[in-house]
Protein backbone atom coordinates (compact mmCIF):
# COMPACT_ATOMS: atom_id res chain seq x y z
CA UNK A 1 -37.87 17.21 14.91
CA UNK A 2 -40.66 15.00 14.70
CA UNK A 3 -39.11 12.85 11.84
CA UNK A 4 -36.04 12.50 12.98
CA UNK A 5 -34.65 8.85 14.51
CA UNK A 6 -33.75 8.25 18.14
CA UNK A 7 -30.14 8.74 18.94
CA UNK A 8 -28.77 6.31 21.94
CA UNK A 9 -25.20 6.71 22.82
CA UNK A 10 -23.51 3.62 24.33
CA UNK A 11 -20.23 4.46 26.08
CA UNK A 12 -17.00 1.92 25.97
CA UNK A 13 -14.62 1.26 28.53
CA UNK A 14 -12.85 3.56 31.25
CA UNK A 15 -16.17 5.66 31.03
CA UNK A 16 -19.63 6.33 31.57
CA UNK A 17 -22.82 7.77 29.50
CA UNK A 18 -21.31 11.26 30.61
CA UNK A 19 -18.73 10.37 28.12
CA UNK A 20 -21.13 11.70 25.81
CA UNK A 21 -21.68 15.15 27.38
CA UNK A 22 -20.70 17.46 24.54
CA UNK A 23 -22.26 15.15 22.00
CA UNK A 24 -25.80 15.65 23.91
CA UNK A 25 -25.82 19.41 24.25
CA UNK A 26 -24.92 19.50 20.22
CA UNK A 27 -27.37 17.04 19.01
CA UNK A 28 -29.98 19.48 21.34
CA UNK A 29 -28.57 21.92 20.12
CA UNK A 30 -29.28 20.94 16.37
CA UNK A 31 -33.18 19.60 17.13
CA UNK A 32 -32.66 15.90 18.46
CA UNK A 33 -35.08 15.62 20.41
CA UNK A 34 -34.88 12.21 21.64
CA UNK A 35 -31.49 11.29 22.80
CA UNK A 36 -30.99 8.54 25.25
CA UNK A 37 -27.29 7.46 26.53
CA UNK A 38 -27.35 3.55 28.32
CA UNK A 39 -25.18 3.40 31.26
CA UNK A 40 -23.51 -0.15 31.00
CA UNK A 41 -22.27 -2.10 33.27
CA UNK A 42 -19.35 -3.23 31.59
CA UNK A 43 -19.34 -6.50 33.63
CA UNK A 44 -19.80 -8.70 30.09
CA UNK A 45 -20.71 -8.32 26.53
CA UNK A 46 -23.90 -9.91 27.19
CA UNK A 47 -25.01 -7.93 30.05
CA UNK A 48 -24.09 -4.69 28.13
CA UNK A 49 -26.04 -5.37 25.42
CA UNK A 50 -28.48 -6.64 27.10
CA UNK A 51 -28.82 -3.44 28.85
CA UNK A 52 -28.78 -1.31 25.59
CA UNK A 53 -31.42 -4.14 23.90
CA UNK A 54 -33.81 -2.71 27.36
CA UNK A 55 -33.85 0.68 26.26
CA UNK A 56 -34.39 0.15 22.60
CA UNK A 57 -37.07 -1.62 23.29
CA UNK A 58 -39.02 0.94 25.13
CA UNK A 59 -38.24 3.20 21.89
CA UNK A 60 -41.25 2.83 19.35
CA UNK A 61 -39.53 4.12 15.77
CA UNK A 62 -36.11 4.15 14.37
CA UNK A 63 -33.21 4.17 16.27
CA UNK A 64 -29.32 5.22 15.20
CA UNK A 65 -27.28 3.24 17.78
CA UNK A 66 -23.95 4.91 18.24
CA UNK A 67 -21.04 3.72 20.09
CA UNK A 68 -17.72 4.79 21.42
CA UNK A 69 -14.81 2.54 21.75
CA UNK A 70 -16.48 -1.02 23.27
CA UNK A 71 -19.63 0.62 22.58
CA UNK A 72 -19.06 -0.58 19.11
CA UNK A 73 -18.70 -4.10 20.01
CA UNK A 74 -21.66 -3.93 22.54
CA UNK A 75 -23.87 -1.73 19.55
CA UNK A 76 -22.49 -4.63 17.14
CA UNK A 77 -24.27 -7.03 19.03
CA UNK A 78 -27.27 -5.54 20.35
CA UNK A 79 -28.02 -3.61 16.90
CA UNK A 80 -30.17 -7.12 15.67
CA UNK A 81 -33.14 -5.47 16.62
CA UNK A 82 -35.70 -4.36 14.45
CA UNK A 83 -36.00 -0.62 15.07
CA UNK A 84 -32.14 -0.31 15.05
CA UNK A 85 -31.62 1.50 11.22
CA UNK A 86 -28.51 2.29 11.64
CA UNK A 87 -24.72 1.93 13.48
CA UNK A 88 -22.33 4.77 13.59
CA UNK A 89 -18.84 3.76 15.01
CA UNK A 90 -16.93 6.35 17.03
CA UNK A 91 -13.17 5.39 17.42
CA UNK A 92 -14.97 2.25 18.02
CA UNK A 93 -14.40 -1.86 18.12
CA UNK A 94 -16.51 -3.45 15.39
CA UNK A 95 -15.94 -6.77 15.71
CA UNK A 96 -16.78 -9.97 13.52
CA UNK A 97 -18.55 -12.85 15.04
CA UNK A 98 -16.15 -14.69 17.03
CA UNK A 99 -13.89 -11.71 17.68
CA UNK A 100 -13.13 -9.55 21.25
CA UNK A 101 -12.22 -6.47 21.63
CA UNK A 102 -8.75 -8.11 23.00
CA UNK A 103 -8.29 -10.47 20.44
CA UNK A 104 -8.70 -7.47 17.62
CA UNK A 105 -6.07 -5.23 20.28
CA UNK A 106 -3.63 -8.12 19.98
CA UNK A 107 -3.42 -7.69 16.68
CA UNK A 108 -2.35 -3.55 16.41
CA UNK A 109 -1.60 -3.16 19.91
CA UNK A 110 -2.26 0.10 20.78
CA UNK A 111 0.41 2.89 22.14
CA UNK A 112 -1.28 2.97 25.86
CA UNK A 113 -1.55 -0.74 26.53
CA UNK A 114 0.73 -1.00 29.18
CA UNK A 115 -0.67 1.72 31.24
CA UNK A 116 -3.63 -0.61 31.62
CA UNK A 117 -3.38 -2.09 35.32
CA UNK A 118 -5.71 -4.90 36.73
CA UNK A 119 -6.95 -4.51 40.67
CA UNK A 120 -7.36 -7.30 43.22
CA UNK A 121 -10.84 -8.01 42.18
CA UNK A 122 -10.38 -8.46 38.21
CA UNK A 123 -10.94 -5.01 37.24
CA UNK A 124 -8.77 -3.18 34.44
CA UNK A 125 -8.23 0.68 35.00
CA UNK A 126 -6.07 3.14 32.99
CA UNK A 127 -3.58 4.11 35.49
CA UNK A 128 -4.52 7.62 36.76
CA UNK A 129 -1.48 9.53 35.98
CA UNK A 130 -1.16 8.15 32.99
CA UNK A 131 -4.85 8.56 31.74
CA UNK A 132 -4.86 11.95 29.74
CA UNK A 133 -1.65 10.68 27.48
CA UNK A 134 -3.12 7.77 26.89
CA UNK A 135 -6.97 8.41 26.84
CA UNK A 136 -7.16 12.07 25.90
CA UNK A 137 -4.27 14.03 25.24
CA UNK A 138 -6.43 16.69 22.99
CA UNK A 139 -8.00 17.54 26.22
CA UNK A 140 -7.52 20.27 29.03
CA UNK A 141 -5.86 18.77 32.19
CA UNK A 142 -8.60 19.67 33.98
CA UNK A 143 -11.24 17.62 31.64
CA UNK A 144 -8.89 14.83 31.34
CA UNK A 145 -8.63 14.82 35.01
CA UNK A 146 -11.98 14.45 35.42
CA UNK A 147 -12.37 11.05 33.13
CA UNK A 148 -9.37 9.60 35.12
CA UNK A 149 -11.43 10.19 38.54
CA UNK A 150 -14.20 8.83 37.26
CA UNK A 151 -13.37 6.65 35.02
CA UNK A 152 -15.49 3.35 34.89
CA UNK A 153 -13.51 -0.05 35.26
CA UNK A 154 -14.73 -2.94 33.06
CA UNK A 155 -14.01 -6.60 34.16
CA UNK A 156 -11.01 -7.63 32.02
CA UNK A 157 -12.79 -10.98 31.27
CA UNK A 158 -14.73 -8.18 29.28
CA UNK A 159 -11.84 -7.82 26.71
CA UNK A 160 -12.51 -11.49 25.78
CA UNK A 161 -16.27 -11.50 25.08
CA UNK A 162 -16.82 -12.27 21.52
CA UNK A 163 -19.49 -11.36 19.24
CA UNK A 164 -22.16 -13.71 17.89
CA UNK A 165 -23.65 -12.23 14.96
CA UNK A 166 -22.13 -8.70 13.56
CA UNK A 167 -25.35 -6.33 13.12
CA UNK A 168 -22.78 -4.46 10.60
CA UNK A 169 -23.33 -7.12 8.35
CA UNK A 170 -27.18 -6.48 8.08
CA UNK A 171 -27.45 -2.86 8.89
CA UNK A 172 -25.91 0.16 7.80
CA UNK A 173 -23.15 1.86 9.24
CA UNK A 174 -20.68 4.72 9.49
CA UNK A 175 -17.02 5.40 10.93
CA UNK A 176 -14.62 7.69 12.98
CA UNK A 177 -11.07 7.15 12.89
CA UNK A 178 -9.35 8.80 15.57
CA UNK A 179 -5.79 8.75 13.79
CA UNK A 180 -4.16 9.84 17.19
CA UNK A 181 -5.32 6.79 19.09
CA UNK A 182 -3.43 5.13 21.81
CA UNK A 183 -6.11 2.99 22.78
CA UNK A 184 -7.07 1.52 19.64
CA UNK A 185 -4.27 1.62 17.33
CA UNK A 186 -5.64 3.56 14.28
CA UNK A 187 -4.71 0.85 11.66
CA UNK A 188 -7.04 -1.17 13.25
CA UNK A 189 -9.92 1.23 13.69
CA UNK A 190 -9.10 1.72 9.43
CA UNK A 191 -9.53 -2.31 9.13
CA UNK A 192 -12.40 -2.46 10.71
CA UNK A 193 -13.64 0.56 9.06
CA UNK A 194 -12.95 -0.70 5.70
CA UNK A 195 -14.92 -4.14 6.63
CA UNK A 196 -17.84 -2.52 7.49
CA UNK A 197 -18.47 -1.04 3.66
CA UNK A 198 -19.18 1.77 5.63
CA UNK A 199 -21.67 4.71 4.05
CA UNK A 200 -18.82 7.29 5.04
CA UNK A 201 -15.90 7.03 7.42
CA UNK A 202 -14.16 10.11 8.19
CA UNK A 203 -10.76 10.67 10.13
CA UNK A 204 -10.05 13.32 12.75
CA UNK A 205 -7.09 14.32 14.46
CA UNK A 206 -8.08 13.02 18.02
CA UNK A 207 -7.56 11.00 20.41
CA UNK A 208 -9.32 8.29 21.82
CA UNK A 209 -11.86 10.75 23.49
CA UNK A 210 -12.88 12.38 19.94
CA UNK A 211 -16.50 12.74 21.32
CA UNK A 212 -15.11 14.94 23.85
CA UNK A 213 -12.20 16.84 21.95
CA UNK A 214 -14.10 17.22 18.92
CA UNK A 215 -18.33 16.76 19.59
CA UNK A 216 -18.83 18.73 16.40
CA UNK A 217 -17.33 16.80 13.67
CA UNK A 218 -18.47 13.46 15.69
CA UNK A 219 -22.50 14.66 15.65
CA UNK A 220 -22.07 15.77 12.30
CA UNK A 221 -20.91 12.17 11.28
CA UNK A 222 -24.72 11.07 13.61
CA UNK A 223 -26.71 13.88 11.69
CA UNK A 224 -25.10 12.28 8.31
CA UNK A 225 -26.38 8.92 9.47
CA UNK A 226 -29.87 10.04 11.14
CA UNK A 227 -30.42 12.34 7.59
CA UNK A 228 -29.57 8.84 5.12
CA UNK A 229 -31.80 6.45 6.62
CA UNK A 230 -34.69 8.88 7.22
């Protein structure tokens, strides 16, 4: 236990660090025994990782920074510093510098995008009865339910943020393709993938919530990554 890195999870949009539930109890399960998950704000890309930089700072040793959906673009940028060995993508954005998350969605727009609705005060929210077909249709109603009660708005001004400098290009990094995403198209998630001269990129058969509907093959891709740079 004592040699292996420090795991922090980094939600994405729509969600919060419990996103990561089912991830946490298997990485526990298998002898992590430092796990951390930031809870963003998901107000800007700089604030996010800003707030993930915080608590890899107060981690001495190597740290695998893994990200869901945004996460990628917020681990992307915030995965400069030193400690950070390594980036593992889950049905993630991976931007280049000078790219958004909505400027790499306007390219493969995904299946959901229209059931994305703004509120009065600039938010963006998956519309509620719409949520489990377009989040996580490999879920029970009941979990999927759950996500679209509590699901955690970002700022659409968000979706525009661009990265500076791609810690992909400097650190090494791994890949999930969910190839029955209606969030992120899966030809894009492939793209970036492919960019990223990943060390392995696997493909499930999930949705955009993989690290819900499948926690097993997702923490086995994290295990791959902690066990190659250790």
């Amino acid at each position: 236990m004592a040699d292996k890195p420090v795991i922090v999870l980094v939600h994405g949009f729509w969600g919060g660090a419990a996103h990561w539930a089912k991830v946490i109890t298997e990485l526990d399960r298998r002898g992590f025994g430092s796990v951390y998950a930031v809870e963003n704000p998901l107000t800007s890309l700089a604030d996010d990782a800003e707030r993930t930089r915080k608590m890899v700072r107060q981690i001495s040793g190597p740290v695998v920074l893994v990200g869901h959906s945004y996460g990628g673009a917020v681990i992307t940028e915030a995965g400069d510093l030193p400690n950070v060995a390594g980036l593992v993508y889950v049905a993630a954005f991976a931007p280049d510098s000078g790219e958004s998350p909505g400027s790499l969605s306007q390219e493969h727009p995904p299946e959901a995008f229209a059931n994305i609705a703004p509120d009065s005060d600039g938010y963006l929210w998956v519309k509620r009865d719409e949520f489990r077909e377009s989040f996580a249709q490999d879920l029970s109603p009941e979990e999927a339910l759950v996500m679209a009660v509590t699901q955690k708005a970002p700022l659409a001004s968000t979706f525009g943020d661009v990265v500076s400098s791609p810690a992909w290009r400097v650190k090494p990094s791994w890949y999930q393709v969910s190839t029955a995403d209606r969030m992120i198209h899966p030809d894009n998630e492939r793209r970036m993938a492919a960019r990223l001269n990943p060390r392995k990129t696997i493909e499930l058969d999930a949705s955009h919530a993989s690290l819900a509907s499948q926690p097993g093959p997702v923490t086995d891709l994290i295990e791959t990554a902690a066990e190659q740079i250790g």
